[in-house]
Protein backbone atom coordinates (compact mmCIF):
# COMPACT_ATOMS: atom_id res chain seq x y z
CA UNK A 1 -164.98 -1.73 133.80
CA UNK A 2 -164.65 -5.56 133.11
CA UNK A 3 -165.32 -7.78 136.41
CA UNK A 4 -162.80 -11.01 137.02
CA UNK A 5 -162.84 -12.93 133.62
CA UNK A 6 -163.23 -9.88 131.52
CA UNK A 7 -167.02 -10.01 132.49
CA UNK A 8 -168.61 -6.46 132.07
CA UNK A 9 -168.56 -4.27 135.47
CA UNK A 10 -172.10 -2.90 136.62
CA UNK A 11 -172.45 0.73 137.46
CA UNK A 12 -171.39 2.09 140.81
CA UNK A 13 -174.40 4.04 142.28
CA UNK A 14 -173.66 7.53 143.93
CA UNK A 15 -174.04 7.46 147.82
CA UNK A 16 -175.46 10.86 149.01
CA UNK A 17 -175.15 13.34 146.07
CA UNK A 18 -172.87 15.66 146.28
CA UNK A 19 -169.22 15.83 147.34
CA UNK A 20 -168.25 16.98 150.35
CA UNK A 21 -164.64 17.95 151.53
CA UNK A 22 -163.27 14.49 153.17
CA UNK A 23 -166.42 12.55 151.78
CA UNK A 24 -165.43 8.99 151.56
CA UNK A 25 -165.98 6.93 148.15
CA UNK A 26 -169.02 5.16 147.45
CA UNK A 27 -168.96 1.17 146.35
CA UNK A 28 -168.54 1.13 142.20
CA UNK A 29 -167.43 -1.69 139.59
CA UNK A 30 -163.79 -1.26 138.73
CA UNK A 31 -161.64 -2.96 135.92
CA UNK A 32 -160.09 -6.12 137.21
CA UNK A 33 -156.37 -7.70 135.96
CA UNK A 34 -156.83 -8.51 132.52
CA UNK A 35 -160.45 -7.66 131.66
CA UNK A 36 -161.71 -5.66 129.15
CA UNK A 37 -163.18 -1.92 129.67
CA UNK A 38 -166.84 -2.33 130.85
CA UNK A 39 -169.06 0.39 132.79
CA UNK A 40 -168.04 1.62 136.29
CA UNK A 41 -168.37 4.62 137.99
CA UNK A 42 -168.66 4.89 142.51
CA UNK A 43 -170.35 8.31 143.41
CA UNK A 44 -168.88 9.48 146.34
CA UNK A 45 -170.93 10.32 149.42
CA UNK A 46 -170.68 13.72 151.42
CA UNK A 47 -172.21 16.75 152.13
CA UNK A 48 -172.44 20.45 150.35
CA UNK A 49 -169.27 21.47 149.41
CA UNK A 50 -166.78 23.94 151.48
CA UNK A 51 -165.23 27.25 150.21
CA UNK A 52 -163.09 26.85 147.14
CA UNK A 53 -159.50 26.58 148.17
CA UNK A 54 -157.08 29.47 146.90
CA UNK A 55 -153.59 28.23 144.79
CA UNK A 56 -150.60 29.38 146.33
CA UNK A 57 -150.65 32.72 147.34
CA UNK A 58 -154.53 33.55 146.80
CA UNK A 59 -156.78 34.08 148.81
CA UNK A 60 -159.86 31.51 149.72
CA UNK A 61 -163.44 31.72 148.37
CA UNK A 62 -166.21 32.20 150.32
CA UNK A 63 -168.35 29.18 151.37
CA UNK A 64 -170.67 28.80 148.24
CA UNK A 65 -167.58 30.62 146.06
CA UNK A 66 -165.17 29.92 143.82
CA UNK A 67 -161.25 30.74 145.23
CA UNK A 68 -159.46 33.13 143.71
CA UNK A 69 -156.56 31.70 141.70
CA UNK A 70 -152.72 32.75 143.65
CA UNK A 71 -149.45 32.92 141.64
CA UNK A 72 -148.45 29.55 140.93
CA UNK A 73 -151.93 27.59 141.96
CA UNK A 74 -155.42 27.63 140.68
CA UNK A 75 -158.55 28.83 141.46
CA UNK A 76 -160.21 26.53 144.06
CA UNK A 77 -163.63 24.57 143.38
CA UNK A 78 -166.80 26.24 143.58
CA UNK A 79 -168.33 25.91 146.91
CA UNK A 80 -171.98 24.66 146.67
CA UNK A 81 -175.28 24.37 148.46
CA UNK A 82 -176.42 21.06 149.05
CA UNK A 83 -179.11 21.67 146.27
CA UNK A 84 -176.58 22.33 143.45
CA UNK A 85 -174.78 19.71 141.25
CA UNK A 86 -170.98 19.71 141.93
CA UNK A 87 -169.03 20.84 138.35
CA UNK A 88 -166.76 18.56 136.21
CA UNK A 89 -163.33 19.34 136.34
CA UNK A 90 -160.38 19.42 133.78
CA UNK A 91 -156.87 20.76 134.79
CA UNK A 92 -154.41 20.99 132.22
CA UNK A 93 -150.83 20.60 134.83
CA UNK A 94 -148.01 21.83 132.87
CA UNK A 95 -145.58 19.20 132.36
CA UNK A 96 -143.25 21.06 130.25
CA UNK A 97 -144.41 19.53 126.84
CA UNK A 98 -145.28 16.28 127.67
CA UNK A 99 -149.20 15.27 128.91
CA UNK A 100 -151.00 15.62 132.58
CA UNK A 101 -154.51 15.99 132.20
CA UNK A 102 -156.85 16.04 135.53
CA UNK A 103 -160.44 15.30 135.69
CA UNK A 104 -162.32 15.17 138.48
CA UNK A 105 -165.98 13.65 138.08
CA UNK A 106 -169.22 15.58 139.96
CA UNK A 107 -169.33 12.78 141.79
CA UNK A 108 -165.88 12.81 142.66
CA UNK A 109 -163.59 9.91 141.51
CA UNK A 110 -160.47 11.05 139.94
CA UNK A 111 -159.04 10.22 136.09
CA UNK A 112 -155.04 11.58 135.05
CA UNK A 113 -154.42 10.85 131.00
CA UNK A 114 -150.73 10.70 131.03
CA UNK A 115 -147.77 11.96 133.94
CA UNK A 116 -145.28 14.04 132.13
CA UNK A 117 -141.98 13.44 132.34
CA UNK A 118 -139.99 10.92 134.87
CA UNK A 119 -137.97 12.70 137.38
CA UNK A 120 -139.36 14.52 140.44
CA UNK A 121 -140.77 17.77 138.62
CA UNK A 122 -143.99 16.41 136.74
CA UNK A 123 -144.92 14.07 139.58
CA UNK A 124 -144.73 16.70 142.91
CA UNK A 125 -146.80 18.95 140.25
CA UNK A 126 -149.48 16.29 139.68
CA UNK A 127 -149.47 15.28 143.72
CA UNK A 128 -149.83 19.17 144.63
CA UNK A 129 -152.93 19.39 142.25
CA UNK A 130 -154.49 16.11 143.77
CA UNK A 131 -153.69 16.69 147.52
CA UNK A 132 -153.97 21.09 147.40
CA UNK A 133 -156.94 21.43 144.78
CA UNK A 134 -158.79 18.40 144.43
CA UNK A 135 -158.70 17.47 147.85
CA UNK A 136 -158.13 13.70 146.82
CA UNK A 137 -157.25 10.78 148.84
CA UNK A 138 -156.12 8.76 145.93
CA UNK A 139 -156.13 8.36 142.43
CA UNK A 140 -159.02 6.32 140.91
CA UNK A 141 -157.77 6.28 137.32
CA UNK A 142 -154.41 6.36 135.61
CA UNK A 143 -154.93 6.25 131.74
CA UNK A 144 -151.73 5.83 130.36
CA UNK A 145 -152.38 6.74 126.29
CA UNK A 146 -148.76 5.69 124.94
CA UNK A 147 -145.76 4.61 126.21
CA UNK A 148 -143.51 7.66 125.21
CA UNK A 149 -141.70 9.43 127.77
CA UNK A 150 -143.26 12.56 127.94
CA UNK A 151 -146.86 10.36 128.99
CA UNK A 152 -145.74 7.73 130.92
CA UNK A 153 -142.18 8.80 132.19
CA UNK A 154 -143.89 10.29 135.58
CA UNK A 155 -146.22 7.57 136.49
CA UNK A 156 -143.87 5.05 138.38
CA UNK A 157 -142.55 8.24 140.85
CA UNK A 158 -146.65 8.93 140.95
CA UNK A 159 -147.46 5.78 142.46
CA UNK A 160 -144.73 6.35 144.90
CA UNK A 161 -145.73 9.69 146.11
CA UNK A 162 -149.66 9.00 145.95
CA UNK A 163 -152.17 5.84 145.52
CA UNK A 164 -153.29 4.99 142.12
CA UNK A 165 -155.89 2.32 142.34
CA UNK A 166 -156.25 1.33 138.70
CA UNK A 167 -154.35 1.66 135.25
CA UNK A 168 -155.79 1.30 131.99
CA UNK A 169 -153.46 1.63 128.85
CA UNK A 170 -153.84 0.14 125.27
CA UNK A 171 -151.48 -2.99 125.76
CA UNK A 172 -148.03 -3.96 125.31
CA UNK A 173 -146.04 -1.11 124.15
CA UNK A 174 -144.43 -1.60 119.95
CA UNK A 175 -141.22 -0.17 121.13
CA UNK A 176 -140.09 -2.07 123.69
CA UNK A 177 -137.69 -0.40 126.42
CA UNK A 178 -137.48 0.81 129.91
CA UNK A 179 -139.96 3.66 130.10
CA UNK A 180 -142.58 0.52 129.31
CA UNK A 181 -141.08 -1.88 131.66
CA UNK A 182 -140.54 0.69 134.41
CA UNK A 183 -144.94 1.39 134.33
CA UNK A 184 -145.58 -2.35 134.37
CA UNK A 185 -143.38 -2.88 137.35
CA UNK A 186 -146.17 -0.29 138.98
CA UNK A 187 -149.11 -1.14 136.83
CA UNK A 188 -149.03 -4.84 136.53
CA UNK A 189 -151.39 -6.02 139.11
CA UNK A 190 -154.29 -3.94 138.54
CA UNK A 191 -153.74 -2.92 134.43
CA UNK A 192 -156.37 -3.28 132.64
CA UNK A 193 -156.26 -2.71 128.79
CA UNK A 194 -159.11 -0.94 126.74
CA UNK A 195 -160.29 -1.17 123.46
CA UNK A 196 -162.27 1.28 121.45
CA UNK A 197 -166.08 1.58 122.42
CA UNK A 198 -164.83 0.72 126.10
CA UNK A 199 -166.94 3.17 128.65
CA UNK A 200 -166.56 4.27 132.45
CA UNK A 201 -169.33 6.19 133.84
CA UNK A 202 -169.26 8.20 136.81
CA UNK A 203 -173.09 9.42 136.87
CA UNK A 204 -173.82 11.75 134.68
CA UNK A 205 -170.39 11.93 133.25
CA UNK A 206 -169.85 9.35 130.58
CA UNK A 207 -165.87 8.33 128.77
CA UNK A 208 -166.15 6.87 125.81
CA UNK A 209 -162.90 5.47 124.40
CA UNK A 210 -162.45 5.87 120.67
CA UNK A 211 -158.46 4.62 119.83
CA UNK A 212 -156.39 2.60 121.17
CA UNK A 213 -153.52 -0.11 119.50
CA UNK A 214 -154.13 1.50 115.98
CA UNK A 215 -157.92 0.74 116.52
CA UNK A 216 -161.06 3.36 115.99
CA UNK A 217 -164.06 2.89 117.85
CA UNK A 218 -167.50 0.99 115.55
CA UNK A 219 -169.78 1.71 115.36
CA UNK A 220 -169.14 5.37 115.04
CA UNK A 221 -170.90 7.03 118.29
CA UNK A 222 -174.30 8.75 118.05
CA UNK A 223 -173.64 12.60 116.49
CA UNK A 224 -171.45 10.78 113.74
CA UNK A 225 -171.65 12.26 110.26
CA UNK A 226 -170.12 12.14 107.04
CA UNK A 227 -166.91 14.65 107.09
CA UNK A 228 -166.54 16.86 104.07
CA UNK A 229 -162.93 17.62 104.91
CA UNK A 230 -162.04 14.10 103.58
CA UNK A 231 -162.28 15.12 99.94
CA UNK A 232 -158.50 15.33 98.82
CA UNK A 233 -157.10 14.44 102.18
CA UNK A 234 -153.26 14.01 102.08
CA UNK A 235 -151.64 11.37 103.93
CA UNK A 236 -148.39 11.90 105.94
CA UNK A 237 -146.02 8.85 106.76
CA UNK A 238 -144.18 10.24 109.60
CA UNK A 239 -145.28 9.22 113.08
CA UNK A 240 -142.30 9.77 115.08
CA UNK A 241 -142.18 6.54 116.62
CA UNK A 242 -144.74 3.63 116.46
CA UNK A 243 -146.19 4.25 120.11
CA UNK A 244 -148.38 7.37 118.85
CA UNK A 245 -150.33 6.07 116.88
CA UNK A 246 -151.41 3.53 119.26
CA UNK A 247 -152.55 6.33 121.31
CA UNK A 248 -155.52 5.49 123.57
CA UNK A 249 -158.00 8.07 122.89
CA UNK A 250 -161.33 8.75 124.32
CA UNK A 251 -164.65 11.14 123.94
CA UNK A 252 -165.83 12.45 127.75
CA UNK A 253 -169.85 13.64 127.61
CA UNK A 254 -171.66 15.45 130.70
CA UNK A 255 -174.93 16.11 129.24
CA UNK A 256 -174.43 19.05 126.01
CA UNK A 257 -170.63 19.04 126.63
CA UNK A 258 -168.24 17.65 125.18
CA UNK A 259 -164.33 16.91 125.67
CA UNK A 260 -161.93 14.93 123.25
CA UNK A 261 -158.43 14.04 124.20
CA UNK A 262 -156.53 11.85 121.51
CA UNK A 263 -153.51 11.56 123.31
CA UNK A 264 -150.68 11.82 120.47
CA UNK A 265 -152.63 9.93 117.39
CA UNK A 266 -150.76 11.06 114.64
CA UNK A 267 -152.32 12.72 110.82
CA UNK A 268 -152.64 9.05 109.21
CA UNK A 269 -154.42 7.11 112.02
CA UNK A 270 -157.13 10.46 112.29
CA UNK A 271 -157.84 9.75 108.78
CA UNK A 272 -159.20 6.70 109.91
CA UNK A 273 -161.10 8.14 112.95
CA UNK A 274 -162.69 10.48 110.53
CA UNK A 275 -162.63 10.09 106.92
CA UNK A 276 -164.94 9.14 105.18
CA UNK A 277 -167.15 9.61 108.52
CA UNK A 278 -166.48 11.44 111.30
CA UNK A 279 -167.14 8.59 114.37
CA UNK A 280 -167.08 11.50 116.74
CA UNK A 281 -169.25 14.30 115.48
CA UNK A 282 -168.74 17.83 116.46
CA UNK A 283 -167.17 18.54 119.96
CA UNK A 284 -166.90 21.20 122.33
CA UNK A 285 -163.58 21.20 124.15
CA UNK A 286 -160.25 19.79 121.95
CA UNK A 287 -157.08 19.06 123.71
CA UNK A 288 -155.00 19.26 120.97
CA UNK A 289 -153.31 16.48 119.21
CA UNK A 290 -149.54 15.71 119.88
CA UNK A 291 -148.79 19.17 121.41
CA UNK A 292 -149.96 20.90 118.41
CA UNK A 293 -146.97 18.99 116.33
CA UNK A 294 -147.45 19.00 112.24
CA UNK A 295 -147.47 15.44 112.50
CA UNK A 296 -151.11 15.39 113.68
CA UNK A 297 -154.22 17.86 114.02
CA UNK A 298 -155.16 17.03 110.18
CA UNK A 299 -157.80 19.68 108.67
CA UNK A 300 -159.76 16.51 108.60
CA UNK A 301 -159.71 16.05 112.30
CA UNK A 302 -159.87 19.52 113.47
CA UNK A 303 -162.34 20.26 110.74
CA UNK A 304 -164.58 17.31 111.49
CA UNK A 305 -164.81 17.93 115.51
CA UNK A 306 -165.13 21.77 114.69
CA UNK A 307 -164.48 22.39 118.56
CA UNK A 308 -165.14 25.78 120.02
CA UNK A 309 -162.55 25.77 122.29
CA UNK A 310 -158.93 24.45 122.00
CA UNK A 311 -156.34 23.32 125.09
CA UNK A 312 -152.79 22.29 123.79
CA UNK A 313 -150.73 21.39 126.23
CA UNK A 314 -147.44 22.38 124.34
CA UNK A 315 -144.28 23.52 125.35
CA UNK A 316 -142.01 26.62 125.09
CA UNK A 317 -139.55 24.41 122.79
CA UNK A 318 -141.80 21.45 121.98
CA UNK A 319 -144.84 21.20 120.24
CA UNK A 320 -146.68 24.36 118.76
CA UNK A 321 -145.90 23.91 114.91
CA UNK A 322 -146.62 26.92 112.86
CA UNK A 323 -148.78 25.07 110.21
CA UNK A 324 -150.76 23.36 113.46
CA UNK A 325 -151.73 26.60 114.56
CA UNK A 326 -152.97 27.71 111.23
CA UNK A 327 -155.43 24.49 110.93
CA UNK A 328 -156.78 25.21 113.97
CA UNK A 329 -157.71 29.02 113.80
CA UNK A 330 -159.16 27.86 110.54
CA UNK A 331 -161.66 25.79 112.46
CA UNK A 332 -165.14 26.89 111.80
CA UNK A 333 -166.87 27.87 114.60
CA UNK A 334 -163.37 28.34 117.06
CA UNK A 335 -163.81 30.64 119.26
CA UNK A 336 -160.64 30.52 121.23
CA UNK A 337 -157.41 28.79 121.19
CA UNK A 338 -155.77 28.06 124.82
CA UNK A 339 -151.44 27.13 125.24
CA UNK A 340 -149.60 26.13 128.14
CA UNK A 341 -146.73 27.74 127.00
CA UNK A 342 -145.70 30.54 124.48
CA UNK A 343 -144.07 29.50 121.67
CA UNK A 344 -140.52 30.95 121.43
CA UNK A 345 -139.61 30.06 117.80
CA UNK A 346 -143.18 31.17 116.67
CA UNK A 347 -144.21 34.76 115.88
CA UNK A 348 -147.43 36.37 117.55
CA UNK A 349 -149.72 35.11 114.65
CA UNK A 350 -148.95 31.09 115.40
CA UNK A 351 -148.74 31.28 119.69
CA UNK A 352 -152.41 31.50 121.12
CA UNK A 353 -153.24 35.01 122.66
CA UNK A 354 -151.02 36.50 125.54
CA UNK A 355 -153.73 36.25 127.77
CA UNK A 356 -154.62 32.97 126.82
CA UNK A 357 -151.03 31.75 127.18
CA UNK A 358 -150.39 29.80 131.08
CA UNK A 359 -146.69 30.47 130.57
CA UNK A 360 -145.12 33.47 128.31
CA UNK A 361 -141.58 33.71 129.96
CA UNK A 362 -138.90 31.21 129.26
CA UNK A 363 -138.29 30.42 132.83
CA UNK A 364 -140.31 27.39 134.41
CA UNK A 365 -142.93 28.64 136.47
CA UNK A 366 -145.58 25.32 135.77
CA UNK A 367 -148.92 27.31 135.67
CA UNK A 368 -151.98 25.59 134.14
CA UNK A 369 -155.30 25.80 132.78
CA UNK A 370 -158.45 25.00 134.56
CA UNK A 371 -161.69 23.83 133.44
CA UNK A 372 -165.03 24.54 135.29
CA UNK A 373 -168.59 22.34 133.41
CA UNK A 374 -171.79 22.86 134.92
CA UNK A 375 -174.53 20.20 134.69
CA UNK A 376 -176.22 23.14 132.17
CA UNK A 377 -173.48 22.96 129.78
CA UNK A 378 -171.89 26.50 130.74
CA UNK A 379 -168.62 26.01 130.97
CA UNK A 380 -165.20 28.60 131.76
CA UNK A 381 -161.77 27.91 131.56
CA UNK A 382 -159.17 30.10 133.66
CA UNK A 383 -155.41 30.99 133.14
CA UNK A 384 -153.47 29.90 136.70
CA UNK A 385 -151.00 32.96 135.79
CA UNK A 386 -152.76 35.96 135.33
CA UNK A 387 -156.77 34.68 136.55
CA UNK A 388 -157.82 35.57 132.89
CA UNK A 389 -161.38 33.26 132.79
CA UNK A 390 -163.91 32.63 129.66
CA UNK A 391 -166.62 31.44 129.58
CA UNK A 392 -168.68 29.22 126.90
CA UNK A 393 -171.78 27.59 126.75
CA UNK A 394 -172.13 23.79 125.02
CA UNK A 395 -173.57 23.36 121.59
């Protein structure tokens, strides 16, 4: 990230490989107040990892094993030799319909997009994750993609109940109110805003940003091609407020595999991510657009990234629009479709599969979706719920 001035950041180098339970962080360029996104990354030194740690409940790996996912926690990281490459993470926390996505980099550091809801619910969920799971000492990233409640509401009670050492966001907010004032009073001092093209690197892991403030990223990134789906693309003018489709938005690579998170970009700014080129190219992993609202999640988008595998982070009452679930399923090349919660106003046909599904009953039980990449591309996502795992292998 940028240095003091807005100067570009150099890369952090990784100190001993691996990481280790407890490993401390290695020494890395970071985005500093005011400067623009550059490259960063710290490795963080330690040894071979320990056994995976069980969720609530379960029962622990085996040293060189994953844990077992327990009712109401996840399975724990893989343990590892001190040979083997430690995985890239993705945790989908439920958040009840709004946005907490985890990643934790192979060489450790730590990236949220978005904290749910304010209140204490979405917070103690995302601190539980970081402190039971992840085994983190504090935060490295918060990426903030819009200002609307359901994404930002959660992070000032985050920074009080855990250390966040940076924030990057796409600038002032264009609806002005106290869910934005309440994140600068936490973020001020070390914001930084990003702009499309925008990297951080943490080794092999590599986040390219391609949205932010109503901006798409140029030039298009390498695996761009022209997008058939444009031809007769309709245009919708509903955005539900002007802070989605400001949405920060960013393409994560570790070697074959791919992740895209758009935060909630709505049908009209895709259009100009894709049409008439796709700046993204084909994708592996899609977090779903907006919750899987109608308002986003255009055939051209979905169409264009053709992802194998789809995440939306919906909610039992929000999110999960019929005609969204039809787009997707007509994906080619989709292979499965993953919800955080079943959609009670939708028949079987437009809710992902049962088994698929983190959370089918109406009462709040806050399981989530975990993501497991190896450095060959392999990579299996698991249901916290019922331990139902798949696994798929990068394009």
């Amino acid at each position: 990230m940028g240095g003091a001035g807005g100067n570009s950041g150099t890369q952090g180098g990784a100190s001993g490989g691996g990481t280790s339970t407890g490993g401390g962080p290695g020494t890395g360029g970071g985005p500093s107040t005011g400067g623009s996104a550059g490259v960063a990354g710290a490795g963080r030194g330690g040894q071979a990892g320990q056994a995976g740690q069980a969720g609530q409940g379960g029962q622990a790996g085996q040293a060189g094993q994953a844990g077992q996912a327990g009712q109401g926690g996840a399975a724990g990281a893989p343990g590892v030799d001190g040979a083997t490459p430690m995985p890239l993470r993705i945790q989908w926390i439920d958040v009840e319909g709004g946005a907490a996505t985890l990643i934790v980099a192979p060489t450790g550091e730590t990236i949220l997009v978005d904290a749910g809801w304010a209140g204490d619910r979405d917070p103690n969920r995302i601190v539980t994750v970081l402190k039971n799971e992840v085994q983190a000492k504090q935060l490295d990233y918060m990426i903030t993609t819009h200002y609307h409640a359901d994404h930002v509401g959660g992070v000032p009670a985050l920074a009080g109940l855990f250390p966040i050492t940076r924030f990057l966001d796409h600038g002032d907010t264009v609806e002005p109110g106290a869910a934005f004032n309440s994140y600068l009073a936490v973020a001020n001092a070390a914001r930084t805003m990003v702009k499309p093209g925008d990297k951080l690197t943490f080794g092999a892991v590599e986040l390219t940003f391609v949205t932010a403030a109503g901006q798409v990223v140029d030039p298009p990134l390498p695996g761009a091609t022209p997008n058939a789906a444009c031809a007769g693309a309709t245009m919708k003018s509903d955005v539900a407020g002007a802070e989605n489709p400001m949405s920060v938005g960013f393409v994560l690579r570790y070697g074959k595999f791919d992740f895209v998170d758009l935060g909630d970009l709505t049908w009209n700014a895709e259009q100009k991510l894709m049409c008439p080129t796709n700046r993204i190219g084909p994708i592996d992993l899609y977090q779903v657009n907006h919750h899987g609202l109608d308002l986003s999640s255009s055939p051209q988008l979905v169409q264009g990234l053709a992802p194998s595998v789809a995440v939306m982070n919906n909610g039992a009452t929000k999110g999960g629009a019929a005609a969204a679930f039809d787009v997707i399923r007509a994906s080619p090349g989709l292979q499965d479709l993953w919800a955080l919660h079943r959609v009670t106003a939708n028949d079987a046909q437009h809710n992902a599969d049962e088994a698929l599904t983190a959370n089918v009953a109406t009462a709040d039980a806050g399981f989530g979706i975990q993501g497991v990449v190896l450095s060959d591309g392999t990579y299996t996502l698991t249901n916290a719920r019922n331990g139902t795992s798949r696994t798929y292998m990068s394009r």
